[in-house]
N, C-alpha and C. Protein backbone atom coordinates (compact mmCIF):
# COMPACT_ATOMS: atom_id res chain seq x y z
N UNK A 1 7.74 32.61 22.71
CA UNK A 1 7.58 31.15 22.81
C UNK A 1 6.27 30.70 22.15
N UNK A 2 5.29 31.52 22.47
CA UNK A 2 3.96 31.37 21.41
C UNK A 2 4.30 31.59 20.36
N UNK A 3 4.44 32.36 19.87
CA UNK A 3 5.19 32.16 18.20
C UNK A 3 5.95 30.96 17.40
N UNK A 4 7.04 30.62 18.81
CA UNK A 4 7.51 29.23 17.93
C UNK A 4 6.40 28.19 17.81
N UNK A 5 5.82 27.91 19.33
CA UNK A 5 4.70 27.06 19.16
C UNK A 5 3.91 26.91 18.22
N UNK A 6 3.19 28.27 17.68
CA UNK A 6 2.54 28.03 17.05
C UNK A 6 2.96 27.77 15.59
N UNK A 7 4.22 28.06 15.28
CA UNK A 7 4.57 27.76 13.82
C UNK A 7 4.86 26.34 13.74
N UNK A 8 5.64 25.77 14.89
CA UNK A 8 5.54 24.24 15.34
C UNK A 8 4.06 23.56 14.37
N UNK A 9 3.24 24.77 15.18
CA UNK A 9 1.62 23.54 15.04
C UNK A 9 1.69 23.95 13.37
N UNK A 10 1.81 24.59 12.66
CA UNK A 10 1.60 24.81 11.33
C UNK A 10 2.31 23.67 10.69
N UNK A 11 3.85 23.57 11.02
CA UNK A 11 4.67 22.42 10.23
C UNK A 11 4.23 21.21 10.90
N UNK A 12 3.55 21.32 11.56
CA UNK A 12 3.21 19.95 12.12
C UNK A 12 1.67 19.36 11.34
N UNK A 13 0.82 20.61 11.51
CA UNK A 13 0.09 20.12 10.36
C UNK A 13 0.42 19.92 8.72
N UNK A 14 1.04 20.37 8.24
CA UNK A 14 1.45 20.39 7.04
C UNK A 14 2.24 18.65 6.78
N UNK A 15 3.03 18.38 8.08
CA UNK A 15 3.47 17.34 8.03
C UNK A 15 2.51 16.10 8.04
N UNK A 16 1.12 16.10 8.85
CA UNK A 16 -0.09 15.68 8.82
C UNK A 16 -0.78 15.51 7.52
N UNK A 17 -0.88 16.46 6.85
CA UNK A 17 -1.74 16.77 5.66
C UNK A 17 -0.75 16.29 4.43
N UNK A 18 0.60 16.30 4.38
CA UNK A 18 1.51 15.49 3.46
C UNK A 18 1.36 13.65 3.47
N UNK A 19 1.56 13.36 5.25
CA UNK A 19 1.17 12.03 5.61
C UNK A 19 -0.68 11.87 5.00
N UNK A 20 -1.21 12.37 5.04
CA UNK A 20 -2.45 11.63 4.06
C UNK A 20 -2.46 11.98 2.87
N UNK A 21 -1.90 12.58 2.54
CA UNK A 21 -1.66 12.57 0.93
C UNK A 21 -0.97 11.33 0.45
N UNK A 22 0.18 11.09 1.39
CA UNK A 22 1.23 9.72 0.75
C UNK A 22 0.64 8.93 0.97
N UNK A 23 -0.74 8.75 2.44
CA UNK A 23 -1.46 7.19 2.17
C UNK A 23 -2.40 7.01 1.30
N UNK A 24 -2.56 8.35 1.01
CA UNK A 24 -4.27 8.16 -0.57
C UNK A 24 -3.16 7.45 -1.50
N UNK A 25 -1.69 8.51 -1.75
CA UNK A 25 -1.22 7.45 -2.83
C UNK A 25 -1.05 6.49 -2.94
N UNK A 26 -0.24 5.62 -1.37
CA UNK A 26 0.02 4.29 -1.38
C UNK A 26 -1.61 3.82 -1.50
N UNK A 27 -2.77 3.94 -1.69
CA UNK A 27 -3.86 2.97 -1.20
C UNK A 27 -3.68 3.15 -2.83
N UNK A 28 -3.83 3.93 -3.91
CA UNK A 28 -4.54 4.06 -4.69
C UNK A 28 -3.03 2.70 -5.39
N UNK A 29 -1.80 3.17 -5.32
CA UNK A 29 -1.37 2.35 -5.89
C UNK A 29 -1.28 0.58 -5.56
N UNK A 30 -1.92 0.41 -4.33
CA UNK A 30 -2.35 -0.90 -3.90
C UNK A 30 -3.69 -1.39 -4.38
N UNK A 31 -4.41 -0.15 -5.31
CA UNK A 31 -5.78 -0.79 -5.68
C UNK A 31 -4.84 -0.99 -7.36
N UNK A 32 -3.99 -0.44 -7.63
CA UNK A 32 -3.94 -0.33 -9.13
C UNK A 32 -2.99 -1.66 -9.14
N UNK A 33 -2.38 -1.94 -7.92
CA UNK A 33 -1.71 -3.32 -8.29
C UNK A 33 -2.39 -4.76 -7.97
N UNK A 34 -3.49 -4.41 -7.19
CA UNK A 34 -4.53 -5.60 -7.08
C UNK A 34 -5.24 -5.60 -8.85
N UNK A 35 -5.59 -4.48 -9.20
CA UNK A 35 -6.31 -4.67 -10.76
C UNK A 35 -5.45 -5.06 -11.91
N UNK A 36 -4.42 -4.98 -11.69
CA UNK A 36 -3.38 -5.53 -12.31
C UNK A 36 -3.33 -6.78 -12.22
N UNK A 37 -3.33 -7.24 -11.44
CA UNK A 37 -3.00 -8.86 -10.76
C UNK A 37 -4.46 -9.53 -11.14
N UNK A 38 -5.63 -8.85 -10.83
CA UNK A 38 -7.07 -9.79 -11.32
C UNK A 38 -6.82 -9.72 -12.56
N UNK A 39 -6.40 -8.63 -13.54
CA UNK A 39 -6.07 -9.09 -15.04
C UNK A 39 -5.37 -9.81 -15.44
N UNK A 40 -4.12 -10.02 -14.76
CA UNK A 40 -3.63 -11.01 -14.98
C UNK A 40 -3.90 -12.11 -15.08
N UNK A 41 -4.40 -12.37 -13.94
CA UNK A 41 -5.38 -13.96 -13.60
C UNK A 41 -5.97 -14.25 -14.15
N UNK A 42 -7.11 -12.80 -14.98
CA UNK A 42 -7.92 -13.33 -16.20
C UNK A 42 -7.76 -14.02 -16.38
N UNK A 43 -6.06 -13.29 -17.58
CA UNK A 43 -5.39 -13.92 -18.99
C UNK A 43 -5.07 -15.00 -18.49
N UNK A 44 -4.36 -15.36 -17.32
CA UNK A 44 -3.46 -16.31 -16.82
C UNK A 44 -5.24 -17.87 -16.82
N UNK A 45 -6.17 -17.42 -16.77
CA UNK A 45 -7.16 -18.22 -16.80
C UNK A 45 -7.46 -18.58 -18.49
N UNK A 46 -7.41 -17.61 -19.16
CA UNK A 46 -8.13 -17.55 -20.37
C UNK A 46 -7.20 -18.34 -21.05
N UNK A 47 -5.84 -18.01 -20.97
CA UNK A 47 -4.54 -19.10 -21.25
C UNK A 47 -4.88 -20.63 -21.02
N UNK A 48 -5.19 -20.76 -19.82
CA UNK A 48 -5.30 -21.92 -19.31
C UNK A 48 -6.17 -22.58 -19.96
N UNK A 49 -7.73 -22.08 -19.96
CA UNK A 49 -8.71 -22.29 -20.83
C UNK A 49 -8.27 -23.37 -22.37
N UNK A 50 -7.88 -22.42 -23.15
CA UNK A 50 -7.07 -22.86 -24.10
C UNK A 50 -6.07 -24.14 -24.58
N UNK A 51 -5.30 -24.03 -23.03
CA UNK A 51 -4.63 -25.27 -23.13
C UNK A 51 -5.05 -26.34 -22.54
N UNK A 52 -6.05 -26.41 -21.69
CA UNK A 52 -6.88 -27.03 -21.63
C UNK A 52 -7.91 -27.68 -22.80
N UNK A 53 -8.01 -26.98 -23.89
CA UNK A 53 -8.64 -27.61 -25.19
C UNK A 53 -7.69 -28.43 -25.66
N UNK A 54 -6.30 -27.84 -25.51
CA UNK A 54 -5.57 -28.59 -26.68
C UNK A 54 -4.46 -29.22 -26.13
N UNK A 55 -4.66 -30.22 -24.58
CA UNK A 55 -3.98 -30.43 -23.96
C UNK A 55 -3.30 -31.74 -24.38
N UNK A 56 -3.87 -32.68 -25.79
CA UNK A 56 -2.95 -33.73 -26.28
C UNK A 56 -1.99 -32.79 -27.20
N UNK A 57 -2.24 -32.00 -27.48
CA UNK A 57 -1.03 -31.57 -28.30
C UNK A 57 0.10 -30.75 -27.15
N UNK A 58 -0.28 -29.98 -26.36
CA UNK A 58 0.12 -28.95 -25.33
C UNK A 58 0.45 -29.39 -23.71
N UNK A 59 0.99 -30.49 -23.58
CA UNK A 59 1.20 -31.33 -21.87
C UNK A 59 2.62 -30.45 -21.78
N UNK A 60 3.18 -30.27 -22.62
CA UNK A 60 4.06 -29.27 -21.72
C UNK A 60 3.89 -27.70 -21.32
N UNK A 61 3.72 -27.34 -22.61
CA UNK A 61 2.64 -25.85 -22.16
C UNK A 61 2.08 -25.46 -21.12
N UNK A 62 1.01 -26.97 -20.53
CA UNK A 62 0.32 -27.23 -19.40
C UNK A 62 0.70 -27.09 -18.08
N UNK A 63 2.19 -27.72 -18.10
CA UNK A 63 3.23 -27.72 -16.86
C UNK A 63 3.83 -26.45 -16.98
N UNK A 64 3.98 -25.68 -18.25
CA UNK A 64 4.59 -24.14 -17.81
C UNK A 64 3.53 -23.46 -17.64
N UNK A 65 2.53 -23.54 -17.63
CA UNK A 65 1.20 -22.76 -17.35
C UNK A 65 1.08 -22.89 -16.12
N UNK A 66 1.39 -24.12 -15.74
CA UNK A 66 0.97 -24.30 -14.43
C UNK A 66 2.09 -23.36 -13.11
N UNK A 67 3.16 -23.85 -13.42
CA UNK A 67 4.35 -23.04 -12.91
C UNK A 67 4.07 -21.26 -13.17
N UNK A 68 3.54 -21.00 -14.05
CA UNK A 68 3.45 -19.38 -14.57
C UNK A 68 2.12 -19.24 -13.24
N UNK A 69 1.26 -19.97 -12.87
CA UNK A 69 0.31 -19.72 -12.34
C UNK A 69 0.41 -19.49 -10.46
N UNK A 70 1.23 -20.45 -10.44
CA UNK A 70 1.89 -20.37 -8.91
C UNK A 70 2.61 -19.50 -8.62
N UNK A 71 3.86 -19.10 -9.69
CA UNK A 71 4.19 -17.78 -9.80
C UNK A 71 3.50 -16.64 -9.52
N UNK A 72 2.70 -16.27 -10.11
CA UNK A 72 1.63 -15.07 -10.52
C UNK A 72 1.08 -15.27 -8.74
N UNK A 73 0.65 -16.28 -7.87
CA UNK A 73 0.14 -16.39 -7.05
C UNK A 73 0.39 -16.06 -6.11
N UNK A 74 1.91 -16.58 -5.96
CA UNK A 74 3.11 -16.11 -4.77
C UNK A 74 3.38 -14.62 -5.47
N UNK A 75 2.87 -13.74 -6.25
CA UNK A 75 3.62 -12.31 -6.50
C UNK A 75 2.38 -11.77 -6.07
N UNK A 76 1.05 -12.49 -5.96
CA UNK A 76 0.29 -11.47 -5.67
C UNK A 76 -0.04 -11.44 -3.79
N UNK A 77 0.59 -12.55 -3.30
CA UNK A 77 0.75 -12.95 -1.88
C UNK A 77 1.72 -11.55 -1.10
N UNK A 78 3.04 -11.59 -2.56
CA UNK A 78 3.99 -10.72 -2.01
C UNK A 78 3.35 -9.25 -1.69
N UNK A 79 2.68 -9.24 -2.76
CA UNK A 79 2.48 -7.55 -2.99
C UNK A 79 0.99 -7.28 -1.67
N UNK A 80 0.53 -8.04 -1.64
CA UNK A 80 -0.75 -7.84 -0.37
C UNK A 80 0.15 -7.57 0.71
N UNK A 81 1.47 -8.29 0.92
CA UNK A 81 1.60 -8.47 2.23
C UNK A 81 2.47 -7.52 2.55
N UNK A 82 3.29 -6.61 0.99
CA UNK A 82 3.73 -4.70 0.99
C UNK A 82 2.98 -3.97 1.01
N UNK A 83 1.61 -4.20 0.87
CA UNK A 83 0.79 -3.14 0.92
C UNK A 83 0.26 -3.18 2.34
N UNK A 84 0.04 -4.31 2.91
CA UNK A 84 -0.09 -4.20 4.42
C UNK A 84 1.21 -3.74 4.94
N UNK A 85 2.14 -3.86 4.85
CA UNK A 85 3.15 -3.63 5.43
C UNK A 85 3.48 -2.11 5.26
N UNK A 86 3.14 -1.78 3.98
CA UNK A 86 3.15 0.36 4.07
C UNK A 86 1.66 0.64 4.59
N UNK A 87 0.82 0.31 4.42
CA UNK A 87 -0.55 0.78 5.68
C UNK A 87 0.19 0.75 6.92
N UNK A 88 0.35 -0.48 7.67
CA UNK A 88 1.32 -0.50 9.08
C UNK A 88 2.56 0.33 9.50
N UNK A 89 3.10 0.94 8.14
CA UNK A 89 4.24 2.19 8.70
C UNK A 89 3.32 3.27 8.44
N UNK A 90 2.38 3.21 7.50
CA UNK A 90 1.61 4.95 7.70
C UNK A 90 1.03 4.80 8.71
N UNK A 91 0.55 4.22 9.70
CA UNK A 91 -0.26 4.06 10.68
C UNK A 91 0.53 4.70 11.71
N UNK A 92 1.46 3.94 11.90
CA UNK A 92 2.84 4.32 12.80
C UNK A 92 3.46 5.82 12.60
N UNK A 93 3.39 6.29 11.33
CA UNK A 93 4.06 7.56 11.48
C UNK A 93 2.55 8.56 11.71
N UNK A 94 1.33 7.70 11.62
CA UNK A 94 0.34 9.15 11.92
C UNK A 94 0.58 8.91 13.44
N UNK A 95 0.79 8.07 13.83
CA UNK A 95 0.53 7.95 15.47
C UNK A 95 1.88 8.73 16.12
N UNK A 96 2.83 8.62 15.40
CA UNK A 96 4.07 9.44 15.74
C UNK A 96 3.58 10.92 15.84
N UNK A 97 3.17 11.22 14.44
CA UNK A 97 2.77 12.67 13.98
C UNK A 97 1.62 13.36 15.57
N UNK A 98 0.86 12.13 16.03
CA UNK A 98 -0.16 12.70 16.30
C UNK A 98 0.58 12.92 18.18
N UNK A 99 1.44 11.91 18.70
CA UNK A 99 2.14 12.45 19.94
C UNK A 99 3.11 13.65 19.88
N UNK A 100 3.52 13.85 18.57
CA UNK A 100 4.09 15.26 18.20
C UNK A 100 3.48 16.39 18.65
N UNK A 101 1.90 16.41 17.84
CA UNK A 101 1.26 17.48 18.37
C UNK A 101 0.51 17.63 19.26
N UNK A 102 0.40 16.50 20.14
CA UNK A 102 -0.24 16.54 21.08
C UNK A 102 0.69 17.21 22.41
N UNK A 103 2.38 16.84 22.51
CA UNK A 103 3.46 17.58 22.98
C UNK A 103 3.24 19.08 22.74
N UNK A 104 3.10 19.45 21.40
CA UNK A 104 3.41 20.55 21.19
C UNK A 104 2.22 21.80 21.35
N UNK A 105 0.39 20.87 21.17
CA UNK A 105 0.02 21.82 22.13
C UNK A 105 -0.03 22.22 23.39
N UNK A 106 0.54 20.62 24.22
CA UNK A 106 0.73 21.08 24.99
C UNK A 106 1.64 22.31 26.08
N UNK A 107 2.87 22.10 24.93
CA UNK A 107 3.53 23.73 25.15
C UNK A 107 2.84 24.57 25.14
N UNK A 108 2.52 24.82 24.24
CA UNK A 108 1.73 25.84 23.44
C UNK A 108 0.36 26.48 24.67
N UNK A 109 0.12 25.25 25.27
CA UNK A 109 -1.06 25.54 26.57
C UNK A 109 -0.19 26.08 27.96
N UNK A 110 1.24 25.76 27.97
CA UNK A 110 2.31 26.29 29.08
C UNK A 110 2.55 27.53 28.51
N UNK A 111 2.90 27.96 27.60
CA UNK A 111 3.20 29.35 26.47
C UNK A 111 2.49 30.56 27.20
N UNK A 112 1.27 29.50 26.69
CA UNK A 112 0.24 30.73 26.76
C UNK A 112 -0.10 31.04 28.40
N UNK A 113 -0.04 29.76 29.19
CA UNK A 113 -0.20 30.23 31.18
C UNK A 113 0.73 30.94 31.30
């Protein structure tokens, strides 16, 4: 019974040490889609800029700029509020992970009495 236990605690860490691996990835790809999105905004500014110079020739431009901009705004609303939303399930499955092994040393402490 110590034996299973303890191989328990091995896949259980391994399952631990996979779960922070997938949240370094999800964070890193939530920083690479926030830097995405401030570049955008740049351009989406530097655009604006522009038509803003040449706004007697460009009043419609202006109104699709403007629409492109609210757009861009509500996508970057969306994506904050998936990236909170996969932080809040990794959170949940470490807290899962972590009553797992907290069960299983506790076998593991019956095993061994």
């Amino acid at each position: 019974a110590q034996g299973e236990a303890e191989a328990e605690g091995i896949s259980q860490k391994e399952a631990l040490e996979a779960q922070a691996a997938e949240e370094v990835e999800v964070e890193a790809q939530c920083e690479a889609e926030a830097e995405a999105i401030a570049q955008d905004e740049s351009e989406a500014q530097a655009v604006e800029d522009m038509e803003d110079e040449a706004q007697g020739e460009a009043e419609a431009e202006g109104i699709s700029q403007k629409e492109a901009l609210e757009a861009q705004a509500a996508e970057e609303v969306e994506v904050e509020a998936q990236c909170e939303a996969e932080a809040e399930a990794i959170a949940q499955d470490e807290s899962e992970a972590q009553a797992v092994e907290d069960m299983e040393d506790e076998a593991q402490g019956e095993a061994e009495a």
